[in-house]
Structures are given as structure tokens and as C-alpha cells.
N, C-alpha and C. Protein backbone atom coordinates (compact mmCIF):
# COMPACT_ATOMS: atom_id res chain seq x y z
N UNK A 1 105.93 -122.45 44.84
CA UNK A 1 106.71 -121.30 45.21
C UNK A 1 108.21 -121.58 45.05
N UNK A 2 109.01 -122.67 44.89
CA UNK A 2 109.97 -123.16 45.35
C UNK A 2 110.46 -122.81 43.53
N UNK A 3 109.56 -123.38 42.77
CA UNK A 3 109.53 -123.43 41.40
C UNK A 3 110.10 -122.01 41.02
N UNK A 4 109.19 -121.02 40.87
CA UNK A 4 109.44 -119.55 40.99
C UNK A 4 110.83 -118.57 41.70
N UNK A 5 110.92 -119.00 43.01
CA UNK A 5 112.56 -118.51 43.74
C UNK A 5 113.50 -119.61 42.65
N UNK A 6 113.37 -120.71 42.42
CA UNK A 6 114.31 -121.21 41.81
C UNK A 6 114.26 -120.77 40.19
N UNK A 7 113.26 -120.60 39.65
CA UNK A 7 113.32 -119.51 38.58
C UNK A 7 113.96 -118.25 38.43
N UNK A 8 113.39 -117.81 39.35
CA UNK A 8 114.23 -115.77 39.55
C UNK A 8 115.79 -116.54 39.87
N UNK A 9 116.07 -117.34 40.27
CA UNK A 9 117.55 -117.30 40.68
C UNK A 9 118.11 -117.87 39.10
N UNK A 10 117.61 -118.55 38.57
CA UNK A 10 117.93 -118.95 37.14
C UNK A 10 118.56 -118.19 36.31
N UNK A 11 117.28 -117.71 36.30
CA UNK A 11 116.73 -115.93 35.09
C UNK A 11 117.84 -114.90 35.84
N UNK A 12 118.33 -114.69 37.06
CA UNK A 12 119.33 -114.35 36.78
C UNK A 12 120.76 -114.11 37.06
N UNK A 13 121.22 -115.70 36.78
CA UNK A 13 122.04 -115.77 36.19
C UNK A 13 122.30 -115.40 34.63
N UNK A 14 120.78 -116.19 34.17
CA UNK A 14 121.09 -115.52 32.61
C UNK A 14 121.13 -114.09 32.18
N UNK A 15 120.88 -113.18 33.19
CA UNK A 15 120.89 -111.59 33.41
C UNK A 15 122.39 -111.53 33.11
N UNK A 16 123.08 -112.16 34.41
CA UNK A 16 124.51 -112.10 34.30
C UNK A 16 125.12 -112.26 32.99
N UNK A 17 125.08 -113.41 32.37
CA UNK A 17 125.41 -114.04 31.35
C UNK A 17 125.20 -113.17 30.01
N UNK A 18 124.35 -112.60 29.96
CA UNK A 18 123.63 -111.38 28.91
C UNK A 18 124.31 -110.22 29.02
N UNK A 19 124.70 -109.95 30.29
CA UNK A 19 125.55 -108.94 30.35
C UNK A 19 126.91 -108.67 30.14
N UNK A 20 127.64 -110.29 30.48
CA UNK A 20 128.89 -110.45 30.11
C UNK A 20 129.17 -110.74 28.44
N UNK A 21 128.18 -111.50 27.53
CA UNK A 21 128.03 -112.01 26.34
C UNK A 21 128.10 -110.22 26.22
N UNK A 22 127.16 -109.31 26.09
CA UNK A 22 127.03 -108.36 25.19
C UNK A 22 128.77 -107.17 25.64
N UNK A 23 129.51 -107.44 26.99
CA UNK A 23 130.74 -107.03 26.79
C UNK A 23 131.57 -107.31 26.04
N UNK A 24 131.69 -108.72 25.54
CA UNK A 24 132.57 -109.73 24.58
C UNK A 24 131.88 -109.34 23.51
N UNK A 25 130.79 -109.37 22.76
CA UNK A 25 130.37 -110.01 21.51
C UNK A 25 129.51 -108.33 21.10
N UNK A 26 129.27 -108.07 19.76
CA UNK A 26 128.32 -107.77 19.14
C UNK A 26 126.77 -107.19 20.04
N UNK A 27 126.22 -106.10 20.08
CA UNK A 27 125.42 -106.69 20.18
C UNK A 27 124.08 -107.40 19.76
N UNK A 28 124.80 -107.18 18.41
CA UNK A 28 123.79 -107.93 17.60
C UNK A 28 123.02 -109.39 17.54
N UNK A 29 124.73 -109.85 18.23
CA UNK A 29 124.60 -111.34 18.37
C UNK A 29 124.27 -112.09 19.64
N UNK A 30 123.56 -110.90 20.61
CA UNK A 30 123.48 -111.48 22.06
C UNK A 30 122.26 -111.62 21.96
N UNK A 31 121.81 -112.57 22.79
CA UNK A 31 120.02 -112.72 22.66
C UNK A 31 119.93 -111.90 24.18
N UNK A 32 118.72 -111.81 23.93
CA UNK A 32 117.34 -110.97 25.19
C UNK A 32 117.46 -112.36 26.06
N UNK A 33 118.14 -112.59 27.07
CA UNK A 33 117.70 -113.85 27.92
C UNK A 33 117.12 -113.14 28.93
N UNK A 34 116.61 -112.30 29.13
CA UNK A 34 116.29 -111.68 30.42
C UNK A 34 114.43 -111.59 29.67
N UNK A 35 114.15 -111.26 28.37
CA UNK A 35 113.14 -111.16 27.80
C UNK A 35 112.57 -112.59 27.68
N UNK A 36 113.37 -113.70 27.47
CA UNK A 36 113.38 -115.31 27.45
C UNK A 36 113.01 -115.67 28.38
N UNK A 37 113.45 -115.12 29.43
CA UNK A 37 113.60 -115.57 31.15
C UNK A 37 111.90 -115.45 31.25
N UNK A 38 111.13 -113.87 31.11
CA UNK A 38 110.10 -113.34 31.37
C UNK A 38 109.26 -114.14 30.53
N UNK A 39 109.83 -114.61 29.13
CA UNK A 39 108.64 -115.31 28.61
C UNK A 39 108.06 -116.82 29.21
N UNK A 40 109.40 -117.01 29.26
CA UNK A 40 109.16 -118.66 29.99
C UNK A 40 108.63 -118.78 31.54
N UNK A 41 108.80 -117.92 32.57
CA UNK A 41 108.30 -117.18 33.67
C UNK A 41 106.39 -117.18 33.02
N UNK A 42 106.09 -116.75 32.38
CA UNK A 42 105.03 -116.81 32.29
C UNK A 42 104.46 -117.92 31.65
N UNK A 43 105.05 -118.78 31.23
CA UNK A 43 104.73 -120.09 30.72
C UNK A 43 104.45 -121.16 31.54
N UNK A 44 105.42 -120.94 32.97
CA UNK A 44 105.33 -122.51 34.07
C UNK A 44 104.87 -121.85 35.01
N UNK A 45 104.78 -120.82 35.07
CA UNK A 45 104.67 -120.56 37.00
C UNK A 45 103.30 -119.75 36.52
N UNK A 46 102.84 -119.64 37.86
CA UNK A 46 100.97 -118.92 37.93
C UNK A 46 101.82 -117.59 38.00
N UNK A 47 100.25 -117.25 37.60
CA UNK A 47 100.28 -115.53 37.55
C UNK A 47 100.93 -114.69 38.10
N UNK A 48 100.60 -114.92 40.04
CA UNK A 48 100.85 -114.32 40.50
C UNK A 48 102.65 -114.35 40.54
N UNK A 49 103.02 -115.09 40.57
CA UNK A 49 104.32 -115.86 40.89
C UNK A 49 105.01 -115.50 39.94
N UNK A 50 104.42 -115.31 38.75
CA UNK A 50 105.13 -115.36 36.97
C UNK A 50 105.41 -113.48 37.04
N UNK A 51 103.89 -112.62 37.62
CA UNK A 51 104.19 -110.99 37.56
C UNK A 51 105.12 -110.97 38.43
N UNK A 52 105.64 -111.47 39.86
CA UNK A 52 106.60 -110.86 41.00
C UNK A 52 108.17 -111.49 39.39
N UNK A 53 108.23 -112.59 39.11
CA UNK A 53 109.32 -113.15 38.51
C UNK A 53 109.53 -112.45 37.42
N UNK A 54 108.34 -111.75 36.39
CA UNK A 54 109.06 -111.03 35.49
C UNK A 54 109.41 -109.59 35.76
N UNK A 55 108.98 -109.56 36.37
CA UNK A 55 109.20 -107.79 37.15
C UNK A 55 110.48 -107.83 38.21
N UNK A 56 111.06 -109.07 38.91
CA UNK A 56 112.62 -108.79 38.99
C UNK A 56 113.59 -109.09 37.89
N UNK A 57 113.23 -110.16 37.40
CA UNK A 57 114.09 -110.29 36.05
C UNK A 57 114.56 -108.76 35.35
N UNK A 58 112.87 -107.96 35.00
CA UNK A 58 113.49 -106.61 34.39
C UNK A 58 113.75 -105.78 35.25
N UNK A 59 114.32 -105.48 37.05
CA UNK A 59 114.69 -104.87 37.57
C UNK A 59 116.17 -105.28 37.68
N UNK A 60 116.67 -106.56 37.44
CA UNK A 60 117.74 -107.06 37.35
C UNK A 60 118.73 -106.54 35.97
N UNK A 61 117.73 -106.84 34.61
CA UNK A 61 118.36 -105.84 33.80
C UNK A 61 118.67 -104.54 33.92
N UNK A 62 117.80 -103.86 34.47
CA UNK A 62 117.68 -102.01 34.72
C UNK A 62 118.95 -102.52 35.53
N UNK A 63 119.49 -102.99 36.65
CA UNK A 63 120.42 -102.77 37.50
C UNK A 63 121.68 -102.52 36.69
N UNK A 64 121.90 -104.02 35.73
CA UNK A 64 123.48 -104.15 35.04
C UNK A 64 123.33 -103.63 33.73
N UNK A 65 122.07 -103.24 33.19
CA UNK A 65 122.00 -101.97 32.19
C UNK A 65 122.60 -100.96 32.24
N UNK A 66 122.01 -100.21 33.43
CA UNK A 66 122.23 -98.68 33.00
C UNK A 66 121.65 -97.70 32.62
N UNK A 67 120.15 -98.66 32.43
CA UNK A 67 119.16 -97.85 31.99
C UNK A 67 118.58 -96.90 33.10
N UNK A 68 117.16 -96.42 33.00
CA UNK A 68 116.35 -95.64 33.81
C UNK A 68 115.46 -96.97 34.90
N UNK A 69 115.99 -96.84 36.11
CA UNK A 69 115.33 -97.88 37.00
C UNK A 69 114.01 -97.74 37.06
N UNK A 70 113.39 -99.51 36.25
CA UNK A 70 111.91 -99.65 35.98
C UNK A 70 111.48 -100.11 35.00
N UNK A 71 112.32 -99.14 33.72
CA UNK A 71 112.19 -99.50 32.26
C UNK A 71 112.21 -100.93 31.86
N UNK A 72 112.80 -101.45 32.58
CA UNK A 72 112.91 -102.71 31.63
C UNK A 72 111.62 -103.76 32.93
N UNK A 73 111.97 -103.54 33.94
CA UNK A 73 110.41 -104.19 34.72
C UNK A 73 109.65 -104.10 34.16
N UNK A 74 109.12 -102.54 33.54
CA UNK A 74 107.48 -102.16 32.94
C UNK A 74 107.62 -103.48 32.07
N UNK A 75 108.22 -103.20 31.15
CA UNK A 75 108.49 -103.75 29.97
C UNK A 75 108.43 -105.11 29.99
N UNK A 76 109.23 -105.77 31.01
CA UNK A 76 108.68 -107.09 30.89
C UNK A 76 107.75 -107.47 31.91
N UNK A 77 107.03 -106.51 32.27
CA UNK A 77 105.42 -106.96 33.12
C UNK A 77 104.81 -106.52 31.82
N UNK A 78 104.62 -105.89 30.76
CA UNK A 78 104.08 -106.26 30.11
C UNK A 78 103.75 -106.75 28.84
N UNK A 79 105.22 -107.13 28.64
CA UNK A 79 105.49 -108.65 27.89
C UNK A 79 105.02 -110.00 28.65
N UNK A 80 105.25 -110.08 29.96
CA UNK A 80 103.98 -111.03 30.83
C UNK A 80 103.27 -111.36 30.60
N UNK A 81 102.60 -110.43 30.51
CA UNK A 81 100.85 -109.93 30.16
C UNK A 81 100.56 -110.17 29.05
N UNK A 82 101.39 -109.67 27.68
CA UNK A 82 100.99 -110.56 26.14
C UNK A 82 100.75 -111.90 25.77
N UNK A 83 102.43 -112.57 26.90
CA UNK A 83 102.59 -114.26 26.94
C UNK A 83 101.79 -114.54 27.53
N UNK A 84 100.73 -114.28 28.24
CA UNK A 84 99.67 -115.05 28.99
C UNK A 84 98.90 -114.70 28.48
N UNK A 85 98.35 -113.75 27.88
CA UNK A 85 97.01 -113.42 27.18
C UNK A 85 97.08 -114.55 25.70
N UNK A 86 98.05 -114.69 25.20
CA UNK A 86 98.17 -115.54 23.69
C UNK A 86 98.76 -117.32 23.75
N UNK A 87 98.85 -117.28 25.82
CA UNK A 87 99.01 -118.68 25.77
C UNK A 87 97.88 -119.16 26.39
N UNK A 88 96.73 -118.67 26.95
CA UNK A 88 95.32 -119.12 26.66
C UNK A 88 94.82 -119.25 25.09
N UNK A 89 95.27 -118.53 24.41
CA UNK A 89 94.98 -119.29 22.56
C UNK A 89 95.99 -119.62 22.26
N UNK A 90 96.65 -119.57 22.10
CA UNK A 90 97.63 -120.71 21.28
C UNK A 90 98.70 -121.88 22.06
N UNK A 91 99.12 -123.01 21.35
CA UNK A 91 100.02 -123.71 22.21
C UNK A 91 101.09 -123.02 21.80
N UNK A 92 101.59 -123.06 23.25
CA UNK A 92 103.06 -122.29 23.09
C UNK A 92 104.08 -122.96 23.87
N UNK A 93 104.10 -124.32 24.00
CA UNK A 93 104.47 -125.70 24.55
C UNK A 93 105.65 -126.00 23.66
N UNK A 94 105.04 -125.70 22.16
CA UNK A 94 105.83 -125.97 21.29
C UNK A 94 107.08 -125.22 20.77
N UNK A 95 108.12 -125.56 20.28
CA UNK A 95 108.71 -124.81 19.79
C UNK A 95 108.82 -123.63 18.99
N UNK A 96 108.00 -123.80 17.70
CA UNK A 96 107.45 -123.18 16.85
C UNK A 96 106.81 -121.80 17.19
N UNK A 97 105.87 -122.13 17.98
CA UNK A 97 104.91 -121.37 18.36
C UNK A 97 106.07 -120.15 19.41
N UNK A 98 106.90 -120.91 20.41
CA UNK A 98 107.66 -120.16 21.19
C UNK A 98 108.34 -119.31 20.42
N UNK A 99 109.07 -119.23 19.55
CA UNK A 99 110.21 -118.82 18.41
C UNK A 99 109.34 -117.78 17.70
N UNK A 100 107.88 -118.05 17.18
CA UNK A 100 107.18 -116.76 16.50
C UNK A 100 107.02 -115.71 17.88
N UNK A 101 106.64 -116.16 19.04
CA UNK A 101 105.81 -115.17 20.09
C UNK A 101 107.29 -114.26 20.26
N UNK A 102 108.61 -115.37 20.40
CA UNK A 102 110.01 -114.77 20.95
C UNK A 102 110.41 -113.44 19.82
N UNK A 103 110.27 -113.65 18.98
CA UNK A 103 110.13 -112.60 17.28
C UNK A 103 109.28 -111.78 17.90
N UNK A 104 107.79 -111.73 18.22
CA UNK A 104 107.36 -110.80 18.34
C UNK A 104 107.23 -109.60 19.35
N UNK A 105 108.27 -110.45 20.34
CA UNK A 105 108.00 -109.86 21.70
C UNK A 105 109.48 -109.29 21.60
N UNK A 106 110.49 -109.51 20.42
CA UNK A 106 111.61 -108.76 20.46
C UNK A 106 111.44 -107.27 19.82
N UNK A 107 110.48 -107.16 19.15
CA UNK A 107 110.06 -106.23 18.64
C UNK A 107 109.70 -105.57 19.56
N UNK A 108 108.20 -105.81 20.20
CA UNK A 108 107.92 -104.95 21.02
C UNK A 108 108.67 -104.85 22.13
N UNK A 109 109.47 -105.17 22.49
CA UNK A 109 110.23 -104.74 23.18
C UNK A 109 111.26 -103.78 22.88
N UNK A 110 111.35 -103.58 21.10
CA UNK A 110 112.12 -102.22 21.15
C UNK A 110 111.44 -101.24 20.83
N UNK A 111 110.43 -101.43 20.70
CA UNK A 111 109.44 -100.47 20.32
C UNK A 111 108.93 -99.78 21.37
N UNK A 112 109.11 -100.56 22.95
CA UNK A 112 108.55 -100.18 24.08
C UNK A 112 109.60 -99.40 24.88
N UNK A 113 110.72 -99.96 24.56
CA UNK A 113 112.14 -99.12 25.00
C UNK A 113 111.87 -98.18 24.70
N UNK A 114 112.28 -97.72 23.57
CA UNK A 114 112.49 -96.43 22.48
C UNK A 114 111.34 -95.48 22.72
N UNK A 115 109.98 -96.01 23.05
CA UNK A 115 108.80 -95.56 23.46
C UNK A 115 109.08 -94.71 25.19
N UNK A 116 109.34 -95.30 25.89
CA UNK A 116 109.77 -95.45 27.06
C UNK A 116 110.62 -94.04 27.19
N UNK A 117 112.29 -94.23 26.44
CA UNK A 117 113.39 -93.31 26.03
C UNK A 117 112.48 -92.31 25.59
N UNK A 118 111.50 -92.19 24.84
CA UNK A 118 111.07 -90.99 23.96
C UNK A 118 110.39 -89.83 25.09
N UNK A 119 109.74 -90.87 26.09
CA UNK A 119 108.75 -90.20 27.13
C UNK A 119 110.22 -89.31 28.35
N UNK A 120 110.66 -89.58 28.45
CA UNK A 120 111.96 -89.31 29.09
C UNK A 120 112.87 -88.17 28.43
N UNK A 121 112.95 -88.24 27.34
CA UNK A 121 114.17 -87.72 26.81
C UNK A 121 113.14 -86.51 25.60
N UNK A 122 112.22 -86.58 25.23
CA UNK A 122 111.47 -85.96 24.81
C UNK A 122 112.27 -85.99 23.14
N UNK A 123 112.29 -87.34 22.95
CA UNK A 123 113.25 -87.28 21.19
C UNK A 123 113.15 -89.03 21.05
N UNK A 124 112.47 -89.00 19.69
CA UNK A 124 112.45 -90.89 19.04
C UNK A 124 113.88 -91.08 19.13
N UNK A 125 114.13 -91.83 19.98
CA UNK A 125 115.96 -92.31 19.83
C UNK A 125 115.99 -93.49 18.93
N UNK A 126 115.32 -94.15 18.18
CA UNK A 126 115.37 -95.31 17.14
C UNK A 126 115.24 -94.43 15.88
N UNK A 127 116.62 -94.67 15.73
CA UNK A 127 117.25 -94.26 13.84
C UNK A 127 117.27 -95.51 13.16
N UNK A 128 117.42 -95.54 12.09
CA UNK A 128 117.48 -96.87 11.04
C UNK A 128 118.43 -97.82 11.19
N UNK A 129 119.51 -96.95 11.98
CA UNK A 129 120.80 -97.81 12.14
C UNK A 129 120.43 -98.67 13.35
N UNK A 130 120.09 -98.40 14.44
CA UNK A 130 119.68 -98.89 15.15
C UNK A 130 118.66 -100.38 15.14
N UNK A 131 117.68 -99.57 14.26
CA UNK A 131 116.74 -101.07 13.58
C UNK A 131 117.28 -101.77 12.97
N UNK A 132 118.37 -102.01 12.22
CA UNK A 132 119.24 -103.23 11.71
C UNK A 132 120.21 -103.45 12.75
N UNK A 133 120.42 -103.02 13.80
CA UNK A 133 120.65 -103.94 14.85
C UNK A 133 119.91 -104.76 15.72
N UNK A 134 118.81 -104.19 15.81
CA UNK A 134 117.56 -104.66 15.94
C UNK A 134 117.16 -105.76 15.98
N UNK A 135 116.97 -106.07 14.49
CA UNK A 135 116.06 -106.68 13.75
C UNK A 135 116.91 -108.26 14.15
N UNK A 136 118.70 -108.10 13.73
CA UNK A 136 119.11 -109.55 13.83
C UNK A 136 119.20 -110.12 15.09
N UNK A 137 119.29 -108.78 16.37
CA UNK A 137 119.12 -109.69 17.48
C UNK A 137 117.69 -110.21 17.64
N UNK A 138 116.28 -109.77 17.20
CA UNK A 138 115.45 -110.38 17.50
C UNK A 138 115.34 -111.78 16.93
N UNK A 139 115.78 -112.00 16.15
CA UNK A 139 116.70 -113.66 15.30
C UNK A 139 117.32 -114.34 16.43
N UNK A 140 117.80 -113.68 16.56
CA UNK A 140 118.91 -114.53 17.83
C UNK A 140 118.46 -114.67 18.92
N UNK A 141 117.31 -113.44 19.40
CA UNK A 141 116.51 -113.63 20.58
C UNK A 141 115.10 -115.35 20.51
N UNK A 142 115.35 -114.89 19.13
CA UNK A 142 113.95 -116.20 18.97
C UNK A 142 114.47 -117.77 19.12
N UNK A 143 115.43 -117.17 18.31
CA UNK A 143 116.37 -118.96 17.94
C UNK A 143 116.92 -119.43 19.17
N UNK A 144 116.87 -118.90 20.32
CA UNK A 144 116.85 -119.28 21.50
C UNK A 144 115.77 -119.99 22.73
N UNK A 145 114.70 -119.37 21.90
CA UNK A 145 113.30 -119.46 22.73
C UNK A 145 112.63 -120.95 23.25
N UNK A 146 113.33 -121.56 22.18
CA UNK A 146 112.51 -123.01 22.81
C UNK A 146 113.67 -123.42 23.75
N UNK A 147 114.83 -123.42 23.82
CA UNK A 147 116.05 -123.23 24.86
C UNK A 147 115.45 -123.10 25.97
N UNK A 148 115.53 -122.17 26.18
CA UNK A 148 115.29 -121.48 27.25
C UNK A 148 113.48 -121.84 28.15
N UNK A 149 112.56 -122.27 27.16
CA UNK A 149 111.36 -122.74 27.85
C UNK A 149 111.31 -124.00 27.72
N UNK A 150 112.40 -125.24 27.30
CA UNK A 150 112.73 -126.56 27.66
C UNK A 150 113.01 -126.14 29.13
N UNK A 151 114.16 -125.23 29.47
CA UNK A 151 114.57 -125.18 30.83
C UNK A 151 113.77 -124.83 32.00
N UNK A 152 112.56 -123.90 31.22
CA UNK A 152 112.00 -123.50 32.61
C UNK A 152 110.87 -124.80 32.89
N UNK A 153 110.45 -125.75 31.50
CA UNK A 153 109.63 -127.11 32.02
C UNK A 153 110.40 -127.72 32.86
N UNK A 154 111.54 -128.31 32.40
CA UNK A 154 112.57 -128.95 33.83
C UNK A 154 112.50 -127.85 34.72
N UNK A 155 112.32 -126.65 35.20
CA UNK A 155 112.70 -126.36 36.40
C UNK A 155 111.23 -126.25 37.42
N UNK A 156 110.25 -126.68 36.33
CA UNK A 156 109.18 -125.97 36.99
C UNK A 156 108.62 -127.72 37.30
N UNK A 157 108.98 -128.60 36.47
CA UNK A 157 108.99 -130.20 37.00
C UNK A 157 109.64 -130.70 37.74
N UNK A 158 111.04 -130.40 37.91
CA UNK A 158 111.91 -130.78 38.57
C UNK A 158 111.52 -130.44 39.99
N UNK A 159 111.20 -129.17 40.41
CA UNK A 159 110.97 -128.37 42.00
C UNK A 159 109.79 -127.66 41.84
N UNK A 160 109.16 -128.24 41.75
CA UNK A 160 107.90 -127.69 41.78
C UNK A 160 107.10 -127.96 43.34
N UNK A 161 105.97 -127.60 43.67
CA UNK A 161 105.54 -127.61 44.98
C UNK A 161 104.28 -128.69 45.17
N UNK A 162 104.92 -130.01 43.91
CA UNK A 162 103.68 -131.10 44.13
C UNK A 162 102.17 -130.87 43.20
N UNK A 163 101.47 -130.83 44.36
CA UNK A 163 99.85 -130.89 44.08
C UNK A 163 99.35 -129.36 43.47
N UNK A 164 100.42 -128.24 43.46
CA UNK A 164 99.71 -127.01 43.23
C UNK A 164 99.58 -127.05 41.59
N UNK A 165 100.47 -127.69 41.11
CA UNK A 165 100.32 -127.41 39.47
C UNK A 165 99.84 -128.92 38.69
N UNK A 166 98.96 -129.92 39.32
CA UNK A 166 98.38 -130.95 38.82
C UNK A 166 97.08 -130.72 38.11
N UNK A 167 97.11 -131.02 37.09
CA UNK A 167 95.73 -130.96 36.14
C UNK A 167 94.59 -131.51 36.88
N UNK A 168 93.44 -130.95 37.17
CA UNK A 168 91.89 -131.39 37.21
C UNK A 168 91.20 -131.31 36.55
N UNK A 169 90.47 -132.67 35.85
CA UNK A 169 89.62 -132.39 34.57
C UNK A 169 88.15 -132.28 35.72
N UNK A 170 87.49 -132.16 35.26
CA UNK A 170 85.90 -131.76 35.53
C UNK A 170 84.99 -132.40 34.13
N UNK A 171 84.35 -132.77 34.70
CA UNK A 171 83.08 -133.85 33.67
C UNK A 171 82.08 -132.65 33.55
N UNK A 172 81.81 -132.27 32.22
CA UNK A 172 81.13 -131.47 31.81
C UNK A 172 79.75 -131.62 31.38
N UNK A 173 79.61 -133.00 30.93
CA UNK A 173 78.33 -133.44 30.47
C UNK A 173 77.96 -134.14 32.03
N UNK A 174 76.46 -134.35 31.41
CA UNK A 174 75.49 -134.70 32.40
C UNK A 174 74.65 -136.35 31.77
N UNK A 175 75.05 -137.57 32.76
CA UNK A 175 74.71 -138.48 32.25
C UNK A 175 73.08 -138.81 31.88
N UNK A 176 73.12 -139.82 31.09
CA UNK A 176 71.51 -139.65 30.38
C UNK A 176 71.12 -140.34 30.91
N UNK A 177 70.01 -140.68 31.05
CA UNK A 177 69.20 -141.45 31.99
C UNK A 177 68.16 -142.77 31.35
């Protein structure tokens, strides 16, 4: 539990940080750390712990957004829900693997916005111009990704709560006689 409060307090700062980067800079050139935050949230911490952590993370964005309060919670409860469904198959420990899922989850995440905006506003608000802004922050969102889930292994090793996250193997075979 200790792991998790010290996570959400992490994740956001990098809220903060995302918010101040995209006042200064482009926003082409700001990465999703709040989408980073949620992925790696679901990478170290259990379920239960990982849905309360990505669902303030995206209430934290909705706050210093501006958006419609929720939108970005839904959104990353169920970007949650993808990163845990595809890190029972695949390793996603690795870099590699983090950086393709971070690509794909930048996508759907504008696809889920704009989806979101459309249900609301009753009009596709994603024009073309928009998708080439898009497209290079999800670059920048990825090329960050193993970053950001190095940090949440140190945070989830560093303060973690002991015995709750220790591996138990179980002997599966049955000796012969």
C-alpha cells in the first residue's frame, strides 16, 4: 500500500510537470506522463491498488486540463485494463516491449479522447491537423516509456510493503514413485 500512495504522489508530480512542459514547449514535444504514470501503475502495483492509482492520475489530469471531469480517469482506467490484459502475455519488463505498448496506448488514447469529445459535443473534433500532432507526441510519449517504468520498479522495490509482492512458486508435478 505504501508502494501505491507513494506512486499516486509520484505520478503526480509528473501531472504537474506535464502541465508546466506543455505551457513552455510545443505540444508536440511533451510526452503523456500522466498516460506513463497509468501504464507503469499497472505494471508494479496489484490491481486493485493499480485501478484506485490510474483513475486519480486521470482525475489529476481532468483537474489541470480543463477538460470534462472524468475524461481522462475513464480513459486511463481503461488503458489499465489493456496494460494488464497484454502484461499477462507479453513481457513488458522490458524496454522494447514498454515503448511498442507506450505507441499503442498513445493512440488509443486519442482515439478515446476525440471519441469521448464526439459523445459530448455531438461533432468528430480530430481533423488531420490535429493527427500530425498526434502522431509525434505519441513518439515522444513512447521514447519515454522505459523511463518512467525503470522508476516505478525502484519505487515499487524501494517501499514496497515486504512479503505482499514476493514470488511463490508451487510444484506442479507429482513425484514418481
Amino acid at each position: 500500500m505504501r508502494a501505491a500512495a507513494l506512486w499516486c504522489g509520484v505520478s503526480a508530480l509528473a501531472v504537474v510537470v506535464q502541465a508546466m512542459l506543455a505551457g513552455a514547449l510545443s505540444p508536440t514535444w511533451v510526452p503523456d506522463l500522466s498516460l506513463l504514470a497509468a501504464m507503469a501503475a499497472a505494471l508494479v502495483l496489484g490491481p486493485a491498488e493499480g485501478l484506485v492509482a490510474a483513475c486519480l492520475i486521470g482525475l489529476g489530469t481532468d483537474m489541470l486540463s480543463g477538460s470534462l471531469m472524468g475524461q481522462h480517469g475513464f480513459v486511463r482506467v481503461v488503458e489499465f485494463v489493456v496494460v494488464r490484459v497484454f502484461a499477462g502475455q507479453l513481457d513488458l519488463a522490458r524496454a522494447f516491449p514498454q515503448v511498442i505498448m507506450a505507441l499503442a496506448l498513445s493512440a488509443l488514447d486519442g482515439v478515446l479522447m476525440a471519441g469521448l469529445s464526439a459523445v459530448f459535443s455531438a461533432t468528430f473534433p480530430l481533423a488531420w491537423s490535429e493527427v500530425t500532432v498526434l502522431a509525434p507526441r505519441a513518439f515522444v510519449t513512447a521514447c519515454g516509456a522505459p523511463l518512467v517504468g525503470c522508476a516505478a520498479v525502484r519505487v515499487a522495490e524501494g517501499w514496497g510493503d515486504g512479503e505482499g509482492r514476493q514470488e511463490i512458486r508451487l510444484e506442479t508435478r507429482r513425484s514418481v514413485l
